[in-house]
C-alpha atoms as a PDB file:
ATOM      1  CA  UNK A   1       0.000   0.000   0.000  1.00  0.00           C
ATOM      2  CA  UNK A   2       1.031   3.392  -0.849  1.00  0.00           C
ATOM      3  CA  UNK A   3       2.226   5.879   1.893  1.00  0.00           C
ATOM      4  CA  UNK A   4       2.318   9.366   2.124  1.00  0.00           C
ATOM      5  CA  UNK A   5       5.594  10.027   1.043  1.00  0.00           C
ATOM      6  CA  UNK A   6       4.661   8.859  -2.196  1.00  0.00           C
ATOM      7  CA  UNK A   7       2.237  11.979  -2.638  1.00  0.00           C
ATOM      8  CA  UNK A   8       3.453  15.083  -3.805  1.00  0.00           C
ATOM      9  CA  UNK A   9       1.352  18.088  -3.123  1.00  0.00           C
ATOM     10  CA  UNK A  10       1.287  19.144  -6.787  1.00  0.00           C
ATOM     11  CA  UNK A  11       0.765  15.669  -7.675  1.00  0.00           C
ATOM     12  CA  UNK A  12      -3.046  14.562  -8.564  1.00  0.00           C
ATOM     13  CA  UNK A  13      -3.448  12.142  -6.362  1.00  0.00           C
ATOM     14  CA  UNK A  14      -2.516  14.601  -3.517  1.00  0.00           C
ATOM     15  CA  UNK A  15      -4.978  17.013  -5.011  1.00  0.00           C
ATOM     16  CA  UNK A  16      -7.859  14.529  -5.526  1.00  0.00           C
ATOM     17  CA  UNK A  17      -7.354  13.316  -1.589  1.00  0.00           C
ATOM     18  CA  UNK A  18      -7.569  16.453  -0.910  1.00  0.00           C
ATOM     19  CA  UNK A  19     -10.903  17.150  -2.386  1.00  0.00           C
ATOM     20  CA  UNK A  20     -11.445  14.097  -1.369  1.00  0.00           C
ATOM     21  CA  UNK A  21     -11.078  15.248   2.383  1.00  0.00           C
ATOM     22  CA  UNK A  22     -13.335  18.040   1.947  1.00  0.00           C
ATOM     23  CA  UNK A  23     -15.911  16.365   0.331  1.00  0.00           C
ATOM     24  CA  UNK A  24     -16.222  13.444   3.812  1.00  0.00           C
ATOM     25  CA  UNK A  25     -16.936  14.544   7.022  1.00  0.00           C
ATOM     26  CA  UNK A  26     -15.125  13.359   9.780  1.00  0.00           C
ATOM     27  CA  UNK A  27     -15.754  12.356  13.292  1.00  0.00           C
ATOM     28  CA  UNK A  28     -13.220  15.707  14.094  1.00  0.00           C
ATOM     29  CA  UNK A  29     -16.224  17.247  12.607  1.00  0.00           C
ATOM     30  CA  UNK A  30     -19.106  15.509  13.482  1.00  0.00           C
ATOM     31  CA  UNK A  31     -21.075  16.668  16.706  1.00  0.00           C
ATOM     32  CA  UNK A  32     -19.532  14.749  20.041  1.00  0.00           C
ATOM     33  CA  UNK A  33     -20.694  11.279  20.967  1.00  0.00           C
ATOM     34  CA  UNK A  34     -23.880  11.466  23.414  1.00  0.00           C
ATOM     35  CA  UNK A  35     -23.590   9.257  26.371  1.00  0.00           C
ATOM     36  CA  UNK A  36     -25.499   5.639  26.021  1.00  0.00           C
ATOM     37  CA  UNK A  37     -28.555   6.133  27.588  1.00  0.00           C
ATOM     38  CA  UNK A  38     -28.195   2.744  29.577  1.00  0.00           C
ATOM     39  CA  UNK A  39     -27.029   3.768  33.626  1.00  0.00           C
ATOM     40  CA  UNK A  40     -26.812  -0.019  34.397  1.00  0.00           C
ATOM     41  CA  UNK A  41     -24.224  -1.119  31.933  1.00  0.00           C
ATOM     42  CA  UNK A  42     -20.612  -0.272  31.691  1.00  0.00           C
ATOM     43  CA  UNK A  43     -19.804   2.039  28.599  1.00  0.00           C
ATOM     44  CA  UNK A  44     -18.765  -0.237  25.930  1.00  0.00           C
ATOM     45  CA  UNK A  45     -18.153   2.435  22.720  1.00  0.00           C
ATOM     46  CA  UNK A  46     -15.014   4.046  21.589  1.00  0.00           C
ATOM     47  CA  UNK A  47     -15.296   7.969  23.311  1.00  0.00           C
ATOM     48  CA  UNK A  48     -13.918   9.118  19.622  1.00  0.00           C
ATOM     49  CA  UNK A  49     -14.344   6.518  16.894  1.00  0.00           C
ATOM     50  CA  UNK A  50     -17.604   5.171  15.176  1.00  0.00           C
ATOM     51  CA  UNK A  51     -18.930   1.996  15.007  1.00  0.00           C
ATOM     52  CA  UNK A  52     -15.919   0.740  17.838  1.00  0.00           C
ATOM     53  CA  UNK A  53     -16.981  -0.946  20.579  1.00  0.00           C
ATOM     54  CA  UNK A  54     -14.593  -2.180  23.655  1.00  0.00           C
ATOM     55  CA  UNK A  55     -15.076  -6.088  24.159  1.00  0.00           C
ATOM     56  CA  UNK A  56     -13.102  -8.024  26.410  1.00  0.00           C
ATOM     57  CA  UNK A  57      -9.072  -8.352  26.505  1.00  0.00           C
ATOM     58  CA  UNK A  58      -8.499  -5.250  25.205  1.00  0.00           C
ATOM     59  CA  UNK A  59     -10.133  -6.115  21.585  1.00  0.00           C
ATOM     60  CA  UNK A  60     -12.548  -3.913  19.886  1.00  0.00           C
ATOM     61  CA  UNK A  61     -15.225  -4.952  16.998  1.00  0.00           C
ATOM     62  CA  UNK A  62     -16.653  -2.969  14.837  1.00  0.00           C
ATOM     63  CA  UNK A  63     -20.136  -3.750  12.870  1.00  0.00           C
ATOM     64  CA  UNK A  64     -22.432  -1.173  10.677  1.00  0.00           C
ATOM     65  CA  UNK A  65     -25.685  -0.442  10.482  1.00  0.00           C
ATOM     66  CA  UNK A  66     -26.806  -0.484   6.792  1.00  0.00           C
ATOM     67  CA  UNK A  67     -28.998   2.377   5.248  1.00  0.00           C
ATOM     68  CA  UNK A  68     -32.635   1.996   5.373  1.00  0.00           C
ATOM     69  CA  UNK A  69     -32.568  -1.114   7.287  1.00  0.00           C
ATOM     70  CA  UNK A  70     -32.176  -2.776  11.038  1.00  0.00           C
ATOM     71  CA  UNK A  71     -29.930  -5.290  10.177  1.00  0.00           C
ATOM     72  CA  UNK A  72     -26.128  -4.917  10.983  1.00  0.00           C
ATOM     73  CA  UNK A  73     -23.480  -6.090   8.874  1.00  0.00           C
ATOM     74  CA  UNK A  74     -20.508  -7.516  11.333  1.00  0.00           C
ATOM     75  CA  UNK A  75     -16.694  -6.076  10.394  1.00  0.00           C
ATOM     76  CA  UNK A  76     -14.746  -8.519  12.858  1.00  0.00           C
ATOM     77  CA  UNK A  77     -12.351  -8.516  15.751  1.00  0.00           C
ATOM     78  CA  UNK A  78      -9.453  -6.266  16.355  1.00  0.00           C
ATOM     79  CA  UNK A  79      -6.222  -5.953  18.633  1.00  0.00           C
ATOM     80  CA  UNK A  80      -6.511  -2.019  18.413  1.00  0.00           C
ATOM     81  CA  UNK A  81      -8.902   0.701  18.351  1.00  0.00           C
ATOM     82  CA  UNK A  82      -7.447   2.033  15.625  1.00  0.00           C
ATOM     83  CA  UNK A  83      -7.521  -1.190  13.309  1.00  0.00           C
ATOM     84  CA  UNK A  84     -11.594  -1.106  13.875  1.00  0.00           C
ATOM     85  CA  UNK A  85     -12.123   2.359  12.799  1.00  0.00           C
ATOM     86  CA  UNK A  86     -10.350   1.825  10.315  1.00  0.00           C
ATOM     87  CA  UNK A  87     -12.805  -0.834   9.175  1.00  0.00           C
ATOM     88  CA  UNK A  88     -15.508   1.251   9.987  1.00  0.00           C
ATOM     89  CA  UNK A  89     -14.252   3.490   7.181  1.00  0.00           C
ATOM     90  CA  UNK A  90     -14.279   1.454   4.163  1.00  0.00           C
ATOM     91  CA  UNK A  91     -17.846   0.059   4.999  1.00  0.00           C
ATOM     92  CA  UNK A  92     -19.234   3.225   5.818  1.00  0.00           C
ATOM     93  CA  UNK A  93     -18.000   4.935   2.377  1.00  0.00           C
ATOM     94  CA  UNK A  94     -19.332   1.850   0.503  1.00  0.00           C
ATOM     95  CA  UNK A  95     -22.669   1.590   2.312  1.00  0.00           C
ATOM     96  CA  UNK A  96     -23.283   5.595   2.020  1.00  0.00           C
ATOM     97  CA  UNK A  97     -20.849   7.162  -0.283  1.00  0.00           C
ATOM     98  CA  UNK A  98     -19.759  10.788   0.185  1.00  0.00           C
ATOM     99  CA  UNK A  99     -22.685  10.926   3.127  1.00  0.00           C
ATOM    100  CA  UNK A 100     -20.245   9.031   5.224  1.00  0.00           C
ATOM    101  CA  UNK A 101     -18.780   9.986   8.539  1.00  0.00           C
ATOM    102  CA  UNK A 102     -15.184   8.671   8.844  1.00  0.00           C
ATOM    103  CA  UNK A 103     -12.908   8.052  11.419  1.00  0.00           C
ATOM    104  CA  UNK A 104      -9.816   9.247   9.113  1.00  0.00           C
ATOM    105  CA  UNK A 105      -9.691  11.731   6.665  1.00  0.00           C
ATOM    106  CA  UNK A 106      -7.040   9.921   4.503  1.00  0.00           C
ATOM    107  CA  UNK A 107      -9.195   6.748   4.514  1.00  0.00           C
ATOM    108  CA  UNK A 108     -10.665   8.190   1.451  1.00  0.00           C
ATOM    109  CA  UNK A 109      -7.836   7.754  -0.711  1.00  0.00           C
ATOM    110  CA  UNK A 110      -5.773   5.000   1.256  1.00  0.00           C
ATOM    111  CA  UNK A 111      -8.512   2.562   1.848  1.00  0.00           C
ATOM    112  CA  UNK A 112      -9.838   0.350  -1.254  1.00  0.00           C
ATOM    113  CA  UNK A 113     -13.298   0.712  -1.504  1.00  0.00           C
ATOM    114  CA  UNK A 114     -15.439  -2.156  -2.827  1.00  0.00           C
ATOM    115  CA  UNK A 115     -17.418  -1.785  -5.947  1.00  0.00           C
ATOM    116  CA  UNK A 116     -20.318  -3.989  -4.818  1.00  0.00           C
ATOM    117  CA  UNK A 117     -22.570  -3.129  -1.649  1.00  0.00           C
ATOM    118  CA  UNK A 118     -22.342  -7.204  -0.724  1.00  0.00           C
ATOM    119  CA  UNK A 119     -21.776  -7.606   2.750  1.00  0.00           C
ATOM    120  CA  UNK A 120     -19.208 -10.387   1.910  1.00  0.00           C
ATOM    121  CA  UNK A 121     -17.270  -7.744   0.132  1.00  0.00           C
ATOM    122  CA  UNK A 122     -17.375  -5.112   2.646  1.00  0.00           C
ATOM    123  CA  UNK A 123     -16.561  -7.277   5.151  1.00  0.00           C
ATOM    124  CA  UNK A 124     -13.486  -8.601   2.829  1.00  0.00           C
ATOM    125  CA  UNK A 125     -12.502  -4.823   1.843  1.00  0.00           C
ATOM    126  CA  UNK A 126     -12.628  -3.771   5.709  1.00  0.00           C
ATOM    127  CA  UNK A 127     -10.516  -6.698   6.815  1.00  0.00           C
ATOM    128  CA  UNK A 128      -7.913  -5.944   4.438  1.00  0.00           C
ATOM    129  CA  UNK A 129      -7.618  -1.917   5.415  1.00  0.00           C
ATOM    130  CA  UNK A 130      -7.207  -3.082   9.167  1.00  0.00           C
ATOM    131  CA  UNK A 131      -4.518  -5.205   8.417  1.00  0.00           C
ATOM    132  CA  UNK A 132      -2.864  -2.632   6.192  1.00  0.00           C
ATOM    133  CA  UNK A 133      -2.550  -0.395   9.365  1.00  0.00           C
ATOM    134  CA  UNK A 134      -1.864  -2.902  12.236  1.00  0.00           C
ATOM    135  CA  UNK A 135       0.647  -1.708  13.944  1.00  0.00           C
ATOM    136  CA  UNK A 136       4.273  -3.659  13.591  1.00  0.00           C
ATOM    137  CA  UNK A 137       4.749  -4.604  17.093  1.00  0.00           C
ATOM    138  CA  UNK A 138       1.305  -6.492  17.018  1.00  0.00           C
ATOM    139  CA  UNK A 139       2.791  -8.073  13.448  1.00  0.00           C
ATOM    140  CA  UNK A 140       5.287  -9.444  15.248  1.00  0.00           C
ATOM    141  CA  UNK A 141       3.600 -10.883  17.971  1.00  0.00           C
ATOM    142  CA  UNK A 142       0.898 -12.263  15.493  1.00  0.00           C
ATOM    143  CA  UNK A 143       3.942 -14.041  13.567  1.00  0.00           C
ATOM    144  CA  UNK A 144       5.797 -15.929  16.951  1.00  0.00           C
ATOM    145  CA  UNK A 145       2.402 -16.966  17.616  1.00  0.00           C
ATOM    146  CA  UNK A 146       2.578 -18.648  14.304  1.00  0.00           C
ATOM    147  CA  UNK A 147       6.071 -20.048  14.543  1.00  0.00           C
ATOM    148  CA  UNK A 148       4.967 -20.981  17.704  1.00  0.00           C
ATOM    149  CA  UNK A 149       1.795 -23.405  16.568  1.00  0.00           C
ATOM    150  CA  UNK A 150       4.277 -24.902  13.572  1.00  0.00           C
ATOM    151  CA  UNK A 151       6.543 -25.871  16.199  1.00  0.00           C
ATOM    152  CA  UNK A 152       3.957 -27.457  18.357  1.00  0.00           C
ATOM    153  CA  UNK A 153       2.556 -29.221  15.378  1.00  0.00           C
ATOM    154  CA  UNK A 154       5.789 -30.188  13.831  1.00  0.00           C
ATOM    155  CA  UNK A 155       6.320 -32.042  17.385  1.00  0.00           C
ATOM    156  CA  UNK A 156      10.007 -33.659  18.477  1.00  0.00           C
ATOM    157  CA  UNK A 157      10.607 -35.662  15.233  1.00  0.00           C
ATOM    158  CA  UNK A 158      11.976 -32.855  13.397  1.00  0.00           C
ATOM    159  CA  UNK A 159      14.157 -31.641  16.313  1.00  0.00           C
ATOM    160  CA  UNK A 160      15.331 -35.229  16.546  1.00  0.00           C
ATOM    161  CA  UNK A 161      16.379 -35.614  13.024  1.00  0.00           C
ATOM    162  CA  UNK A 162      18.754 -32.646  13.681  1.00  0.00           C
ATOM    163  CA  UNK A 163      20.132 -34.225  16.912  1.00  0.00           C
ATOM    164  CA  UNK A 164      23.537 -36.532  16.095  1.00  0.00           C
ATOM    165  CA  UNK A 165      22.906 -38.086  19.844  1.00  0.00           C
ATOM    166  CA  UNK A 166      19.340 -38.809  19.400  1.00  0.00           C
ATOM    167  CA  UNK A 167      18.799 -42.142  19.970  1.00  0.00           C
ATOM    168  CA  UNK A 168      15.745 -44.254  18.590  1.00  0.00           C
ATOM    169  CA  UNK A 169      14.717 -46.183  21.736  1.00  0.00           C
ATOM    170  CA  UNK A 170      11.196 -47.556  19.589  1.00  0.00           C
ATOM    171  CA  UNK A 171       8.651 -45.572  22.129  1.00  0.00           C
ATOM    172  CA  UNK A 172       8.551 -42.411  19.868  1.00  0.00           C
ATOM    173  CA  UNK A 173       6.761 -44.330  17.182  1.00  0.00           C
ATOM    174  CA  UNK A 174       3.128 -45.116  18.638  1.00  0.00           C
ATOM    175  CA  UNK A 175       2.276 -48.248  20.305  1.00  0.00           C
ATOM    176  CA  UNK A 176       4.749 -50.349  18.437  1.00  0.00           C
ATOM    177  CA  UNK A 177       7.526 -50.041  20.739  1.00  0.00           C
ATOM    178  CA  UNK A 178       5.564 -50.953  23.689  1.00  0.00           C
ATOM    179  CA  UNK A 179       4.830 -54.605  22.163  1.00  0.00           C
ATOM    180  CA  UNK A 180       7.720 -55.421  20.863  1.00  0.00           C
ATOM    181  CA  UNK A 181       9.155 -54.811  24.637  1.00  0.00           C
ATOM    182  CA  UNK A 182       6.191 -57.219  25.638  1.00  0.00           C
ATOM    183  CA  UNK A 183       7.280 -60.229  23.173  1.00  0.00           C
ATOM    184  CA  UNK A 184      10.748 -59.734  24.344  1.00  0.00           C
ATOM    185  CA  UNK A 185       9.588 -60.297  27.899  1.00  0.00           C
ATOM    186  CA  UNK A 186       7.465 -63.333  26.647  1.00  0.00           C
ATOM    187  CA  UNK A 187       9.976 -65.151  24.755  1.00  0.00           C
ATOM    188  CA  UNK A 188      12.147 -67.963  26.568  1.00  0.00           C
ATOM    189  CA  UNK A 189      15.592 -68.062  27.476  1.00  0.00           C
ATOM    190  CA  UNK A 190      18.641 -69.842  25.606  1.00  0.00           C
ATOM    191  CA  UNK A 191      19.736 -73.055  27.343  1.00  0.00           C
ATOM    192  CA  UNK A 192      22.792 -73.153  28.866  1.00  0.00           C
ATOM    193  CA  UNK A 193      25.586 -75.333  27.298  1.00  0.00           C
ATOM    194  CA  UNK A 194      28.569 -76.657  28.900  1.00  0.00           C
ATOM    195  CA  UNK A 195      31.391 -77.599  26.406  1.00  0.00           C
ATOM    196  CA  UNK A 196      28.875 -78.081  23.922  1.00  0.00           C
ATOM    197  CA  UNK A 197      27.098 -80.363  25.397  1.00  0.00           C
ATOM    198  CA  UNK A 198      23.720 -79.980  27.131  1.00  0.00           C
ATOM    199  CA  UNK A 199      24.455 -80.205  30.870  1.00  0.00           C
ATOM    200  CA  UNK A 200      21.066 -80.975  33.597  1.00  0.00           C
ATOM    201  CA  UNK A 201      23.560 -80.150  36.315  1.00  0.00           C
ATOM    202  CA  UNK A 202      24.009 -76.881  37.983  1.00  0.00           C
ATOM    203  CA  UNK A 203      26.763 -74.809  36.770  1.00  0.00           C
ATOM    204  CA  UNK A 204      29.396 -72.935  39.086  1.00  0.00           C
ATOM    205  CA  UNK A 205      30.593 -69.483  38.814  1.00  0.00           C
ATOM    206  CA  UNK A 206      33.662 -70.338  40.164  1.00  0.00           C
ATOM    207  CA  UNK A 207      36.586 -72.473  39.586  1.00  0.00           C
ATOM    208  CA  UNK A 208      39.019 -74.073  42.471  1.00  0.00           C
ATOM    209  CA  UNK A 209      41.101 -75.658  39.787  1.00  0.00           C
ATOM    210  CA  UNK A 210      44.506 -74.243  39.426  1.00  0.00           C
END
């Protein structure tokens, strides 16, 4: 994705996202947040950014109402505040066009809007602007998670094939070790022999004879 050092303020695109913030209202703007009107609850929504709501762990979700109608369309899950609103952003401008209230003035021109009004796309279209701006130390915590599921599902085989003192002692393979240790402890011992021949007698350890 673009950044803004790749604008130039005679450039078009600068112009256009300027015009661009002009033409959107912002939250900046917009009259301030009333307070819910619910006394018995604890205050769940952003104090700044629309269509954020706290949940808990310190994650936020973000849905939209759309226009005309009851029904909610659901954006997802977020680690930040930030990352939500700016989900928020590219459903509102697809839902209501230049009528929309954002939480960003440059999500205008740095958020992809979808073409279609499909809830499957918004919701596709928002994802993708929230991970654009997730912030790098939550990247990196999101990617040692990873390495550390591969790990876990990789399990001690691989670490053993880089080990030169691993030794194969049969109980790393399933059950199979376990009963060939019980037909080992099944099977009958040699007979003794004596100079070759088959002796009944007892045998001594020891020997007097010099």
């Amino acid at each position: 994705m673009e950044s803004f050092s790749d604008y130039s303020m005679d450039s078009p695109l600068a112009q256009r996202s300027a015009s661009d913030e002009e033409a959107y209202a912002t939250v900046s703007s917009a009259p301030p947040k009333r307070r819910a009107g619910r006394t018995k609850f604890r205050e769940t929504r952003h104090p700044v950014y629309k269509g954020v709501r706290r949940r808990n762990a310190d994650k936020w979700v973000c849905e939209v109402r759309e226009p005309n109608k009851k029904s909610r369309i659901w954006l997802g899950t977020f680690p930040t505040a930030e990352m939500a609103a700016r989900a928020h952003d590219v459903a509102a401008m697809a839902l209501r066009g230049r009528s929309a209230c954002l939480n960003f003035a440059d999500s205008a021109w740095l958020c992809r809007v979808p073409t279609s009004s499909s809830p499957k796309d918004i919701q596709r279209a928002a994802m993708e602007a929230a991970e654009a701006f997730r912030p790098q130390t939550e990247r990196d915590a999101a990617e040692s998670r990873e390495d550390a599921a591969m790990a876990m599902i990789a399990g001690p085989s691989l670490a053993a094939a880089d080990d030169p003192f691993y030794m194969d002692d049969g109980l790393n393979f399933g059950m199979q070790g376990y009963l060939d240790m019980a037909a080992g402890l099944l099977m009958e011992p040699p007979p003794i022999y004596a100079d070759e021949e088959v002796s009944n007698g007892d045998v001594s350890l020891w020997s007097y004879s010099i």
